[in-house]
C-alpha atoms as a PDB file:
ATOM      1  CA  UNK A   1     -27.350   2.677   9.538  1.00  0.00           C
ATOM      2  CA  UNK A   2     -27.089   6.627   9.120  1.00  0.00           C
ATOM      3  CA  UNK A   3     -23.682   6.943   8.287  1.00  0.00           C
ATOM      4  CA  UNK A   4     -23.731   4.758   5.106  1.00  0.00           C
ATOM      5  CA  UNK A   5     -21.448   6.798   3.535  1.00  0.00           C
ATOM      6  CA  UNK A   6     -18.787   6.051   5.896  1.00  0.00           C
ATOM      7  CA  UNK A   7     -19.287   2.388   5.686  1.00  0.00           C
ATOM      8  CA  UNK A   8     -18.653   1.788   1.850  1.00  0.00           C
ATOM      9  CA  UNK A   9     -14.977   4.192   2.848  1.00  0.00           C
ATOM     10  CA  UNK A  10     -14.389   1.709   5.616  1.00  0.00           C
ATOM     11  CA  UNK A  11     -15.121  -1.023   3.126  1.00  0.00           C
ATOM     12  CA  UNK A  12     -12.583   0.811   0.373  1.00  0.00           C
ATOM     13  CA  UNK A  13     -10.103   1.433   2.437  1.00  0.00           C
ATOM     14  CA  UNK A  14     -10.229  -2.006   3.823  1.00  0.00           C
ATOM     15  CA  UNK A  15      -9.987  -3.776   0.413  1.00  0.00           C
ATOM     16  CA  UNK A  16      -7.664  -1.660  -0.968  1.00  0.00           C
ATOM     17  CA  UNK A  17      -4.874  -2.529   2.404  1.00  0.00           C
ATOM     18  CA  UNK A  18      -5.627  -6.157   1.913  1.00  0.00           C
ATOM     19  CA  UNK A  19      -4.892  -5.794  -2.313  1.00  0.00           C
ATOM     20  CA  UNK A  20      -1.314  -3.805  -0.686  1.00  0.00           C
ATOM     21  CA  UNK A  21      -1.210  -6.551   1.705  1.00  0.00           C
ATOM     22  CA  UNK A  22      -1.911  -9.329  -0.830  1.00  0.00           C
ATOM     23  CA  UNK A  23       0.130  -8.020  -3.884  1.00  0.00           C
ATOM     24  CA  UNK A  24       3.155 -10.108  -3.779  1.00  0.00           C
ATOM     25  CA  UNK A  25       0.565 -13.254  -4.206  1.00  0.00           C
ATOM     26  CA  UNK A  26      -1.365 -10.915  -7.026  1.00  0.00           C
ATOM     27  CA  UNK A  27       1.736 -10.611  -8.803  1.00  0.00           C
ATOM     28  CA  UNK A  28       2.860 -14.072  -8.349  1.00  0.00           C
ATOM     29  CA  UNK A  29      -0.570 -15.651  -9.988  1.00  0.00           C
ATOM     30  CA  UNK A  30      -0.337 -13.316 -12.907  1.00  0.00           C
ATOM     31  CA  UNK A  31       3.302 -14.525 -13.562  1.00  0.00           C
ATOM     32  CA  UNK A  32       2.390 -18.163 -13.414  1.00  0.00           C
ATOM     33  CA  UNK A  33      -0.876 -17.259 -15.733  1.00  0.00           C
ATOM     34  CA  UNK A  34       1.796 -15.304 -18.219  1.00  0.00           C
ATOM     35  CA  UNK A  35       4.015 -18.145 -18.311  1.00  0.00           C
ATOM     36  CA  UNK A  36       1.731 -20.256 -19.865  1.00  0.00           C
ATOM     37  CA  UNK A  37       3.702 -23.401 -19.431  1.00  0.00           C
ATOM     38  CA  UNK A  38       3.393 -23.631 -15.741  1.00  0.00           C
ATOM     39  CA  UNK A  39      -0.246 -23.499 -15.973  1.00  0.00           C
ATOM     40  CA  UNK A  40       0.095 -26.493 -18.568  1.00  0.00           C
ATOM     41  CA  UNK A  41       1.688 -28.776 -15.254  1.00  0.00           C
ATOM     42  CA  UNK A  42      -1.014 -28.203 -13.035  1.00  0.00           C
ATOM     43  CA  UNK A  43      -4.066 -30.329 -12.378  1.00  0.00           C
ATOM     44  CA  UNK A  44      -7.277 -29.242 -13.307  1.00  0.00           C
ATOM     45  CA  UNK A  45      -8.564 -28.281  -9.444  1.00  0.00           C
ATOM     46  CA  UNK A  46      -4.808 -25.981  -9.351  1.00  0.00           C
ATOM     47  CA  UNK A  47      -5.346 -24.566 -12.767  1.00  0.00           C
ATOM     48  CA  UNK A  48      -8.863 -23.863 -11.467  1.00  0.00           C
ATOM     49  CA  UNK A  49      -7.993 -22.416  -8.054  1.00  0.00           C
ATOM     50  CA  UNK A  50      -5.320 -20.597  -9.614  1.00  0.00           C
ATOM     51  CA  UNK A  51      -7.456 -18.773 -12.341  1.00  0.00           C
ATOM     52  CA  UNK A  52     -10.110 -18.118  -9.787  1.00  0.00           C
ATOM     53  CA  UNK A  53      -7.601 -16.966  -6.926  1.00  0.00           C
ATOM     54  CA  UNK A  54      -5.870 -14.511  -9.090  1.00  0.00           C
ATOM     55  CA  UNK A  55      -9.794 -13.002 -10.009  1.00  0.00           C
ATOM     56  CA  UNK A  56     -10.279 -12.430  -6.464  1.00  0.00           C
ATOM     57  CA  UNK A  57      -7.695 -10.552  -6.183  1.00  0.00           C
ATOM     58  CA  UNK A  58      -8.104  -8.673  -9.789  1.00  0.00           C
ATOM     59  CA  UNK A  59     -11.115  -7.526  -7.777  1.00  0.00           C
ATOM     60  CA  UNK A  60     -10.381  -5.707  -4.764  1.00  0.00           C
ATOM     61  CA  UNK A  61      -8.957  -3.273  -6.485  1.00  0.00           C
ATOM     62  CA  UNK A  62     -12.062  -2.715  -8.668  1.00  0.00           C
ATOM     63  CA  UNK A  63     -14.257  -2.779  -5.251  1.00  0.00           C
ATOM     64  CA  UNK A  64     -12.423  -0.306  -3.869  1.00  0.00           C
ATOM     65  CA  UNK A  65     -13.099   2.224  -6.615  1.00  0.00           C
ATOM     66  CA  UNK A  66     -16.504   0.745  -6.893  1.00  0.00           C
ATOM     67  CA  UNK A  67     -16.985   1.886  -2.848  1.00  0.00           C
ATOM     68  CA  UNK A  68     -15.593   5.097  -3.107  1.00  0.00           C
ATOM     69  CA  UNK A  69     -17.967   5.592  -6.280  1.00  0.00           C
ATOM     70  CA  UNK A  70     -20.805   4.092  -3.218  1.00  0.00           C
ATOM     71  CA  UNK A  71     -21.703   2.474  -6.497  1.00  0.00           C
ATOM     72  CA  UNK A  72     -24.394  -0.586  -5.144  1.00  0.00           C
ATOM     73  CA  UNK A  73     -22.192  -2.999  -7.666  1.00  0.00           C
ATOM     74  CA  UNK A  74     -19.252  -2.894  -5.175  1.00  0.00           C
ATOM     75  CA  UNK A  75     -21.711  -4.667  -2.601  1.00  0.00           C
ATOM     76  CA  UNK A  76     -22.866  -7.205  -4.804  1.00  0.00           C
ATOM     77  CA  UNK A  77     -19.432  -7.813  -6.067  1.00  0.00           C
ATOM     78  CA  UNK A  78     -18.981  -8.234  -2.111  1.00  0.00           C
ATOM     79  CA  UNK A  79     -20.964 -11.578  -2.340  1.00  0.00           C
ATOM     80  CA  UNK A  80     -18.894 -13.271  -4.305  1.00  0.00           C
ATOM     81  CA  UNK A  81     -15.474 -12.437  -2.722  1.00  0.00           C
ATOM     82  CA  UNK A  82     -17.003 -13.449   0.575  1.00  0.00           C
ATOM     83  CA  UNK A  83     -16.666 -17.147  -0.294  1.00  0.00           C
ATOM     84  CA  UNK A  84     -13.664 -16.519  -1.823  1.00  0.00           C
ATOM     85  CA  UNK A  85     -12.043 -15.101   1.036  1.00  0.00           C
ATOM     86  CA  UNK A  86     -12.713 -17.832   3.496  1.00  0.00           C
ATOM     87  CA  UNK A  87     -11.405 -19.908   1.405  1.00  0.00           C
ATOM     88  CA  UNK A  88      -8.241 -18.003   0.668  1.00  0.00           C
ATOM     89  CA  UNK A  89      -8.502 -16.666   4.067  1.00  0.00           C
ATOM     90  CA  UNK A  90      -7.676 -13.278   2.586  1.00  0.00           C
ATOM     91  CA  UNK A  91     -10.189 -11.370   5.651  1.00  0.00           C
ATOM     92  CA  UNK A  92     -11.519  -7.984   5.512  1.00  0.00           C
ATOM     93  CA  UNK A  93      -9.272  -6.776   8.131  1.00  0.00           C
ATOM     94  CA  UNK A  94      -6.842  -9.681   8.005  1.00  0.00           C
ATOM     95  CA  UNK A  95      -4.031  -6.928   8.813  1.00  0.00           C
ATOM     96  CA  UNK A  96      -4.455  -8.114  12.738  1.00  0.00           C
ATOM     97  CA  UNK A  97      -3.485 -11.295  11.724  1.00  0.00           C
ATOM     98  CA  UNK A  98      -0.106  -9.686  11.613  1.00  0.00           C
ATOM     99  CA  UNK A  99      -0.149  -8.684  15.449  1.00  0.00           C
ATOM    100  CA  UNK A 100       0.383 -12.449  16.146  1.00  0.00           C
ATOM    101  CA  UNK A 101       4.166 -12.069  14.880  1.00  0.00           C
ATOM    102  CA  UNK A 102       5.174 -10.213  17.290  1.00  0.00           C
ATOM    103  CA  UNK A 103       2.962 -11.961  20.366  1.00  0.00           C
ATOM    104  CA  UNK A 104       3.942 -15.225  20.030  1.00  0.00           C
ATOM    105  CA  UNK A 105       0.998 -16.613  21.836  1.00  0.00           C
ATOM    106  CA  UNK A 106      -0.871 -19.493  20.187  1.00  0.00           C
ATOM    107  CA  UNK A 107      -4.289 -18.437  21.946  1.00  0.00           C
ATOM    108  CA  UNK A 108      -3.911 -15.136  20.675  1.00  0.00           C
ATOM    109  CA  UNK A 109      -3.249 -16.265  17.394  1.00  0.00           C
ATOM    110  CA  UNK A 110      -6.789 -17.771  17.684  1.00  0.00           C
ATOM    111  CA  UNK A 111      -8.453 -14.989  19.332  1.00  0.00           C
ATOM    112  CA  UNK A 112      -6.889 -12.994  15.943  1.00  0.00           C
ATOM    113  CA  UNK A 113      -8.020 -15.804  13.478  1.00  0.00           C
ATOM    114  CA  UNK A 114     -11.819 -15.347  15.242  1.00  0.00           C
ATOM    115  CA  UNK A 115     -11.692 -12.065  15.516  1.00  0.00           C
ATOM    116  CA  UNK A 116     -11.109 -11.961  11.219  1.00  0.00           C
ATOM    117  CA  UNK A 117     -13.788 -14.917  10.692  1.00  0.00           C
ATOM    118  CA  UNK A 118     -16.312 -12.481  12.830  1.00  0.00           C
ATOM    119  CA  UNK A 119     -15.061  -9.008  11.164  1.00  0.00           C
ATOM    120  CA  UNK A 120     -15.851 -10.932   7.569  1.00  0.00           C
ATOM    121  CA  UNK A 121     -19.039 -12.039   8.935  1.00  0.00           C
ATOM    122  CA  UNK A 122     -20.112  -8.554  10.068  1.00  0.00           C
ATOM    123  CA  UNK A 123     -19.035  -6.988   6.755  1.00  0.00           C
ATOM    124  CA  UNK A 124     -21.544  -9.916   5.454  1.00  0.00           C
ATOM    125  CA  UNK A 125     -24.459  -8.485   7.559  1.00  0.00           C
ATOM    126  CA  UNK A 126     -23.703  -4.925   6.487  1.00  0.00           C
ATOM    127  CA  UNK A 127     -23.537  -5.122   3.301  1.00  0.00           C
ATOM    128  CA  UNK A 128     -26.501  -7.437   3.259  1.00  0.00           C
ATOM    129  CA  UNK A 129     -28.504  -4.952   5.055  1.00  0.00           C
ATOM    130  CA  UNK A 130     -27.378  -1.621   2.561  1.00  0.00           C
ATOM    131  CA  UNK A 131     -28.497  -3.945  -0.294  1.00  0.00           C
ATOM    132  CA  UNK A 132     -32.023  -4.721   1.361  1.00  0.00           C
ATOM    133  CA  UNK A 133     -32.369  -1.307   2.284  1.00  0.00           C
ATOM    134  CA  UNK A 134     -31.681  -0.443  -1.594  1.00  0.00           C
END
């Protein structure tokens, strides 16, 4: 991988669209945390998800300055969104997903679904191979 460089911009860039993209949700998850007695309604797993779901997305914005820095925190910090964003489904370059509003073509809502699954995986592999390479 010569052009490593260009990778952890790719990377910044990419988290910083999907905080934009995501920032109505951000905001939304800090309100309910503020107003303390909507938290005090929830279950333990929502109060959970909630606290942990609003983290996730307290940290792209801290990756992204953590990947223009190329500081080798930003990939590690990597590891632990990954998981996160499956399960949020909050994808790398989850912008496509977008594309299937105006094609309204269930198979190519798929095809964009897979094609964010496989772009999260291949960040995966990249930033697993910087960090070997140290």
């Amino acid at each position: 991988m010569k052009n490593k460089n260009g990778f952890y911009i790719l990377f910044a860039l990419l988290d910083l669209i999907t905080f934009i993209i995501g920032i109505s949700v951000f905001i939304a998850l800090a309100n309910q945390i503020i107003d303390f007695h909507s938290l005090i309604h929830l279950s333990v797993v929502q109060f959970v998800s909630t606290i942990v779901q609003f983290l996730f997305y307290l940290s792209l914005p801290i990756s992204f300055v953590l990947l223009l820095s190329q500081k080798k925190l930003a990939l590690t910090l990597y590891y632990g969104q990954f998981v996160l964003r499956l399960i949020y489904r909050v994808f790398s370059i989850g912008f496509i997903l977008y594309l299937g509003q105006y094609i309204k073509n269930e198979t190519f809502a798929s095809l964009l679904l897979i094609t964010a699954y496989a772009g999260e995986v291949i960040r995966l592999i990249i930033t697993f191979l910087f960090l070997k390479k140290g």
